[in-house]
N, C-alpha and C. Protein backbone atom coordinates (compact mmCIF):
# COMPACT_ATOMS: atom_id res chain seq x y z
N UNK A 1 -5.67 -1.28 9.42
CA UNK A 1 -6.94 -1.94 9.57
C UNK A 1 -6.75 -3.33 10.19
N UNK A 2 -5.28 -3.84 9.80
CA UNK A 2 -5.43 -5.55 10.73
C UNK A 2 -5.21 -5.48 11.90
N UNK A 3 -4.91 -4.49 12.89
CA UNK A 3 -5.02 -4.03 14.24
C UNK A 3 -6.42 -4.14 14.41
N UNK A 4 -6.97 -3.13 13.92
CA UNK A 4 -8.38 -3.04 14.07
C UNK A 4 -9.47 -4.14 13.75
N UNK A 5 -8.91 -4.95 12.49
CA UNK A 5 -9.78 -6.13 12.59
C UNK A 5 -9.56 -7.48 13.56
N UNK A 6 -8.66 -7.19 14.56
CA UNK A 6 -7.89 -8.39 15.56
C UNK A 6 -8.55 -7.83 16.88
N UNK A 7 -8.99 -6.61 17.24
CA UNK A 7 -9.63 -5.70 17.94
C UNK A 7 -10.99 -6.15 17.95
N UNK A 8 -11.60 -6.03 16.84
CA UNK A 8 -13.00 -6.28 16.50
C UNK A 8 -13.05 -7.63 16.94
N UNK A 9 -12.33 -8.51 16.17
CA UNK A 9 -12.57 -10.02 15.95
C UNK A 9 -12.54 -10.48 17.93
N UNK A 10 -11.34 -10.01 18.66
CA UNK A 10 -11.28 -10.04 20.27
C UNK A 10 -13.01 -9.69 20.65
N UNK A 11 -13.31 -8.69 20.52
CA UNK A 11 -14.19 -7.71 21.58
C UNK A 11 -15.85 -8.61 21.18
N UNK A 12 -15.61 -9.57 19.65
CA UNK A 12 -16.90 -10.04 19.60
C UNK A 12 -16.95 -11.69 20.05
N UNK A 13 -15.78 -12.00 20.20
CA UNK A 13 -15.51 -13.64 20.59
C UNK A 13 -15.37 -13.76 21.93
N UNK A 14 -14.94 -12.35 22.87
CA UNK A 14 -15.16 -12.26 24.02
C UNK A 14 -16.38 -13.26 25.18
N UNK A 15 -16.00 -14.50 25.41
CA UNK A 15 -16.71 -15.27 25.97
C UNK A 15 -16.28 -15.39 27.65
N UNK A 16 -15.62 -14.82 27.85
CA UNK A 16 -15.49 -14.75 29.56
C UNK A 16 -15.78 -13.97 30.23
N UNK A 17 -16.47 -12.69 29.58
CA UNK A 17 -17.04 -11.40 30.29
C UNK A 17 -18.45 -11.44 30.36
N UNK A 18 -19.15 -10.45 31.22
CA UNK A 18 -20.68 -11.04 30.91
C UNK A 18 -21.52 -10.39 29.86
N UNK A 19 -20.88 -9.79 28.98
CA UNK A 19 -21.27 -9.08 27.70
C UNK A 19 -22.42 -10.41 27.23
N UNK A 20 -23.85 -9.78 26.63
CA UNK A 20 -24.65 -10.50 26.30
C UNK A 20 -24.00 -10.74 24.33
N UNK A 21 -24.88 -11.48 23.33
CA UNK A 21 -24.56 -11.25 22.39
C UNK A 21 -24.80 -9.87 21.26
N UNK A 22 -25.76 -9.44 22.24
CA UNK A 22 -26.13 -7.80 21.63
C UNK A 22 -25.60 -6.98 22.06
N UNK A 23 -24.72 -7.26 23.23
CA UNK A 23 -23.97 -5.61 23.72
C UNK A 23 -22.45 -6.46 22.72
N UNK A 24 -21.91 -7.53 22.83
CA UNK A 24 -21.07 -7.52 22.03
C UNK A 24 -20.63 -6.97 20.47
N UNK A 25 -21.84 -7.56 19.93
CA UNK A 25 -22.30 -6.96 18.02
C UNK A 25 -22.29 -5.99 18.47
N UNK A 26 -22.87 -4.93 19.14
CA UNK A 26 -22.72 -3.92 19.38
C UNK A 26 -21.42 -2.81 19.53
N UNK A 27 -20.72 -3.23 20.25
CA UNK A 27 -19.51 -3.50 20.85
C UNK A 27 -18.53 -3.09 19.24
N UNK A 28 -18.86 -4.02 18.41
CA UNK A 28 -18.10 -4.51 17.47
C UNK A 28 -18.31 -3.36 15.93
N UNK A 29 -19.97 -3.09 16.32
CA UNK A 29 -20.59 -2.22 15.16
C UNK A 29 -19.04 -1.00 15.55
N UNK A 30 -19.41 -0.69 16.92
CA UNK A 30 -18.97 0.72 17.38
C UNK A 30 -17.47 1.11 16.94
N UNK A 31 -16.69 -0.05 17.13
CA UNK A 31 -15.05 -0.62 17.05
C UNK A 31 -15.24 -0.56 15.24
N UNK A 32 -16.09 -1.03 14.99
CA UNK A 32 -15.51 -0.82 12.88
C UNK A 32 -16.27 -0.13 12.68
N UNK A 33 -16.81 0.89 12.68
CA UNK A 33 -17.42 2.78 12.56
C UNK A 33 -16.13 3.30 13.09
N UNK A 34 -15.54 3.08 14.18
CA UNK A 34 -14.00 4.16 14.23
C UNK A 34 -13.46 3.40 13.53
N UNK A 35 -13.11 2.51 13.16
CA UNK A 35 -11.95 2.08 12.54
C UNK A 35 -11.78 2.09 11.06
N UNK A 36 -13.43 2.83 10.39
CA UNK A 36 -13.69 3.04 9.28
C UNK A 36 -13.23 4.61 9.19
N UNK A 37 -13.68 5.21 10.24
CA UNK A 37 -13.56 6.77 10.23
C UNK A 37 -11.70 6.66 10.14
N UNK A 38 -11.20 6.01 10.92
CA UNK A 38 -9.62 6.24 11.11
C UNK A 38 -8.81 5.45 9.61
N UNK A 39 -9.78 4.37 8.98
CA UNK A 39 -8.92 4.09 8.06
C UNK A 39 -8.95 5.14 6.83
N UNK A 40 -10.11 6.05 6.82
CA UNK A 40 -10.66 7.37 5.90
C UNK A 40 -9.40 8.04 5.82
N UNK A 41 -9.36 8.40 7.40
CA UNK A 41 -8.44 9.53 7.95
C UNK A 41 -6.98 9.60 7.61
N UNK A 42 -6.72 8.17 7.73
CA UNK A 42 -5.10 7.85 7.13
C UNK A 42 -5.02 7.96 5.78
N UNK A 43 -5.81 7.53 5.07
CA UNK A 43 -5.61 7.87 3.85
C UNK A 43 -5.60 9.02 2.96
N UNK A 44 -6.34 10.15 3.70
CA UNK A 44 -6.15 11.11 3.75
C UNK A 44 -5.24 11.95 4.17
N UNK A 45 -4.15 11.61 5.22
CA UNK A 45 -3.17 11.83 5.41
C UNK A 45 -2.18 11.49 4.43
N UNK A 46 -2.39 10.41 4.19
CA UNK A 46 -1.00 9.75 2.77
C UNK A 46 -1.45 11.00 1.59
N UNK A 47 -2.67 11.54 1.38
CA UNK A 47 -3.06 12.11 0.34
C UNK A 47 -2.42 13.65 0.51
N UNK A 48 -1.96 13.75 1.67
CA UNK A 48 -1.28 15.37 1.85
C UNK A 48 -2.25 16.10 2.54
N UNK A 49 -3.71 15.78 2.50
CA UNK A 49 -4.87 16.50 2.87
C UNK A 49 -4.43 17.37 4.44
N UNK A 50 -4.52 18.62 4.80
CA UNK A 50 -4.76 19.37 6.33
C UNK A 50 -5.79 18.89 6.72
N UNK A 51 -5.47 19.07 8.20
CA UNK A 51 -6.63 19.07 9.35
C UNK A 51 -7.65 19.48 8.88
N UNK A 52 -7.99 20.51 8.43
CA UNK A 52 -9.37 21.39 8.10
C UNK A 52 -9.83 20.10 7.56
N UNK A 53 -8.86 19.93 6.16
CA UNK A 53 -9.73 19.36 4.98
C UNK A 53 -10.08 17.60 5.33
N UNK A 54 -9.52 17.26 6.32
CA UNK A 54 -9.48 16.07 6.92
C UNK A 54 -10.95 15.63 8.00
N UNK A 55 -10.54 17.36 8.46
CA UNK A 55 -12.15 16.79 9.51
C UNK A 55 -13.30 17.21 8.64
N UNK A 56 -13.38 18.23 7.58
CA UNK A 56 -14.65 18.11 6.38
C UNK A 56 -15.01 16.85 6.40
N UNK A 57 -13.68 16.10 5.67
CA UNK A 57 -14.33 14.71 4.69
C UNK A 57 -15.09 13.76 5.57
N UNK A 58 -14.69 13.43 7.39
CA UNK A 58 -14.71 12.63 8.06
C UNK A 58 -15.94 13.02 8.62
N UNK A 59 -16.75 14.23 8.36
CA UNK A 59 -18.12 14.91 8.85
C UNK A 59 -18.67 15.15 7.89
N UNK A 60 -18.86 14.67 6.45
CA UNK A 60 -19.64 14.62 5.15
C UNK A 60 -20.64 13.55 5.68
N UNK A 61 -21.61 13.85 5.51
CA UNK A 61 -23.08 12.69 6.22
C UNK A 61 -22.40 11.54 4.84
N UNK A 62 -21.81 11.33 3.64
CA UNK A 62 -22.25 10.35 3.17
C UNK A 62 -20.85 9.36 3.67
N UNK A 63 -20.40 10.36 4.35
CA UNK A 63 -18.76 8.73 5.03
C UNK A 63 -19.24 8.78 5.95
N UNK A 64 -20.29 9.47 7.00
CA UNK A 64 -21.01 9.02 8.06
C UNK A 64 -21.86 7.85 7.62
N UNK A 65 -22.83 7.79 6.55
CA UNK A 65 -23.61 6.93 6.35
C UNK A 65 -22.63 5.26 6.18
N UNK A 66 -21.17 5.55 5.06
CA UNK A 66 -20.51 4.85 4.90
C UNK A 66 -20.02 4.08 5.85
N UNK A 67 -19.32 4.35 6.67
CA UNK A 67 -18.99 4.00 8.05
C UNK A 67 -20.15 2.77 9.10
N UNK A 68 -20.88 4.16 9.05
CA UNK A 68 -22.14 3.20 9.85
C UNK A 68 -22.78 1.90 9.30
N UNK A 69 -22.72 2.14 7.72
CA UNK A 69 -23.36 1.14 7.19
C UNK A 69 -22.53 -0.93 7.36
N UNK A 70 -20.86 -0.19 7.17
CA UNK A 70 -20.35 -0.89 7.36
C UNK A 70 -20.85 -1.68 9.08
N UNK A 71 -20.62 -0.28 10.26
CA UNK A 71 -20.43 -1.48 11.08
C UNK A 71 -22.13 -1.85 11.79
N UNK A 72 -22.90 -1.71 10.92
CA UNK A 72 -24.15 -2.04 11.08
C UNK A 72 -24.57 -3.68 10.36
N UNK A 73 -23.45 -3.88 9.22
CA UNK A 73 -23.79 -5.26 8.52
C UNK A 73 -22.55 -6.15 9.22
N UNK A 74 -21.47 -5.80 9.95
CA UNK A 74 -20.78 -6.89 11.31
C UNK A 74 -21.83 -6.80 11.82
N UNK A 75 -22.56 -6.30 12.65
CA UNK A 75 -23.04 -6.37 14.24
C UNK A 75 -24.59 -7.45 13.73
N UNK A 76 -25.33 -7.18 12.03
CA UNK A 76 -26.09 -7.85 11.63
C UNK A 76 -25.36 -9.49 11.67
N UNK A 77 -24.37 -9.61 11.01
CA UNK A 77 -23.50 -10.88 10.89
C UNK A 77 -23.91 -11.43 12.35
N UNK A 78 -23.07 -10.99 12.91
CA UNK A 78 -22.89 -11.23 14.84
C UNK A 78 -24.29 -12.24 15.36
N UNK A 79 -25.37 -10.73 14.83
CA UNK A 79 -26.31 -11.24 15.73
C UNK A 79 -27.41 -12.38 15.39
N UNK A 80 -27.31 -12.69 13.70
CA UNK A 80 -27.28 -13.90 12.78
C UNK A 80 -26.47 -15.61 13.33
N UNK A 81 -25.47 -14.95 14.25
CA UNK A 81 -24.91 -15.94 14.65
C UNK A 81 -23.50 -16.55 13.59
N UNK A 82 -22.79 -15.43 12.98
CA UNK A 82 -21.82 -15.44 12.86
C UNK A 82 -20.66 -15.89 13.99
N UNK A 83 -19.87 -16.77 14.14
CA UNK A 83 -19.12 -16.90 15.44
C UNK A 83 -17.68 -16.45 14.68
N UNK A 84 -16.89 -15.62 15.65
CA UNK A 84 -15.69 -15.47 15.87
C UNK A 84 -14.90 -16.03 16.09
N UNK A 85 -13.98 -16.44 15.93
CA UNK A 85 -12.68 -17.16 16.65
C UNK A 85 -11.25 -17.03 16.52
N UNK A 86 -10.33 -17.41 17.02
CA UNK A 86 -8.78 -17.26 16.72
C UNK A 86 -9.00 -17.82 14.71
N UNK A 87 -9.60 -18.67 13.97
CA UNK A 87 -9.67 -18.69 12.82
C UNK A 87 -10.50 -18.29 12.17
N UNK A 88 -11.12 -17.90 12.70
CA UNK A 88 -11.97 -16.81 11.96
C UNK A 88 -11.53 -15.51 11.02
N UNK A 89 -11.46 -15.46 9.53
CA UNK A 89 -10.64 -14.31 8.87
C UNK A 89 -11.89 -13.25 8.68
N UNK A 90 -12.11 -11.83 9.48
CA UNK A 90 -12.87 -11.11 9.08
C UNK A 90 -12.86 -10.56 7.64
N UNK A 91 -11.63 -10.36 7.23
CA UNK A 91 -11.12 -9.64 6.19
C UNK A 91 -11.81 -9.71 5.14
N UNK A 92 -12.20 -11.14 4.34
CA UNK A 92 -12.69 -11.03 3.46
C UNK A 92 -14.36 -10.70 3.31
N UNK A 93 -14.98 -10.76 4.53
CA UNK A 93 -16.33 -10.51 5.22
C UNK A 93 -16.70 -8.40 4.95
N UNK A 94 -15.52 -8.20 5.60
CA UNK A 94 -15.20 -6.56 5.74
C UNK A 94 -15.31 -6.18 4.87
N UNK A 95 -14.53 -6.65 3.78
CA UNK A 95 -14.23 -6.05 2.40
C UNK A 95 -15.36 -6.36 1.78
N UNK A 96 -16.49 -7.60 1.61
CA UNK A 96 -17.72 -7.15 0.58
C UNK A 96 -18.44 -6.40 1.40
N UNK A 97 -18.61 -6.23 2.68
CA UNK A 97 -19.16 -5.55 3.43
C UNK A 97 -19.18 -4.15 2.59
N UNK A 98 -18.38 -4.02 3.25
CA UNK A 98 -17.38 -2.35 2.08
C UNK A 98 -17.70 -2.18 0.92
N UNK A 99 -17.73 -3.15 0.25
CA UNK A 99 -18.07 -2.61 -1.04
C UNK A 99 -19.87 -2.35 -1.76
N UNK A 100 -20.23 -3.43 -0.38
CA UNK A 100 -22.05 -3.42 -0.79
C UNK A 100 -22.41 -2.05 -0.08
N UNK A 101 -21.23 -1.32 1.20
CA UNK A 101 -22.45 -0.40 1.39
C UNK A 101 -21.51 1.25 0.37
N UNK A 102 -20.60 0.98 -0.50
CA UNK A 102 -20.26 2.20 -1.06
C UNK A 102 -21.36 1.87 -2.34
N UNK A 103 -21.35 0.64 -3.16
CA UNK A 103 -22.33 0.42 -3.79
C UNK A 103 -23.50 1.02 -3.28
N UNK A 104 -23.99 0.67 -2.19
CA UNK A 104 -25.73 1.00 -1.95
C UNK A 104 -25.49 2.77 -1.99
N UNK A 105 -24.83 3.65 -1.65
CA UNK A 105 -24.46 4.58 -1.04
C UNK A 105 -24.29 5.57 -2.88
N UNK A 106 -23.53 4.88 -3.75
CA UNK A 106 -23.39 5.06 -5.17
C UNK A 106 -24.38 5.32 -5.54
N UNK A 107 -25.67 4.26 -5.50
CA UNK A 107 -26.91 4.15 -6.49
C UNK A 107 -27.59 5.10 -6.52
């Protein structure tokens, strides 16, 4: 995931391209929805899980909802006017992120 959050954190601080601030958040939603689906996926791999049982879990609407929800509250951040930067730590942002939308997703 710190690949992926150095990925994200690049593609939304991106200030020399002519990306507006909504195709960026955007940009960024799209980049942590895979990177939610792929951090699923690995862990499921550590778990022994097969292919079959791997692409089930990753096509269950509620780790679809999970996923999305996540990179729907970055791209909200973003477009709030969250700024990015080389010091900018997503990590701890990600993680309540994560946990408010398995919470909402729980209730």
């Amino acid at each position: 995931m710190a690949v992926a959050l150095l990925s994200i954190g690049t593609a939304a601080a991106a200030g020399t391209d002519n990306l507006s601030l909504t195709a960026k958040a955007a940009k960024a939603r799209q980049m942590l929805t895979e990177a939610c689906y792929k951090d699923l996926d690995d862990g499921a791999v550590e778990k022994g899980l097969n292919e079959d049982l791997r692409r089930k879990l990753v096509s269950a609407p509620f780790i679809k909802e999970f996923c999305e929800c996540q990179g729907r509250k970055l791209e909200d951040r973003l477009l709030k006017g969250l700024v990015v930067g080389p010091e900018t730590d997503l990590a701890p942002l990600l993680q309540q992120d994560r946990k408010e939308c398995a919470d909402a997703f729980l209730r």
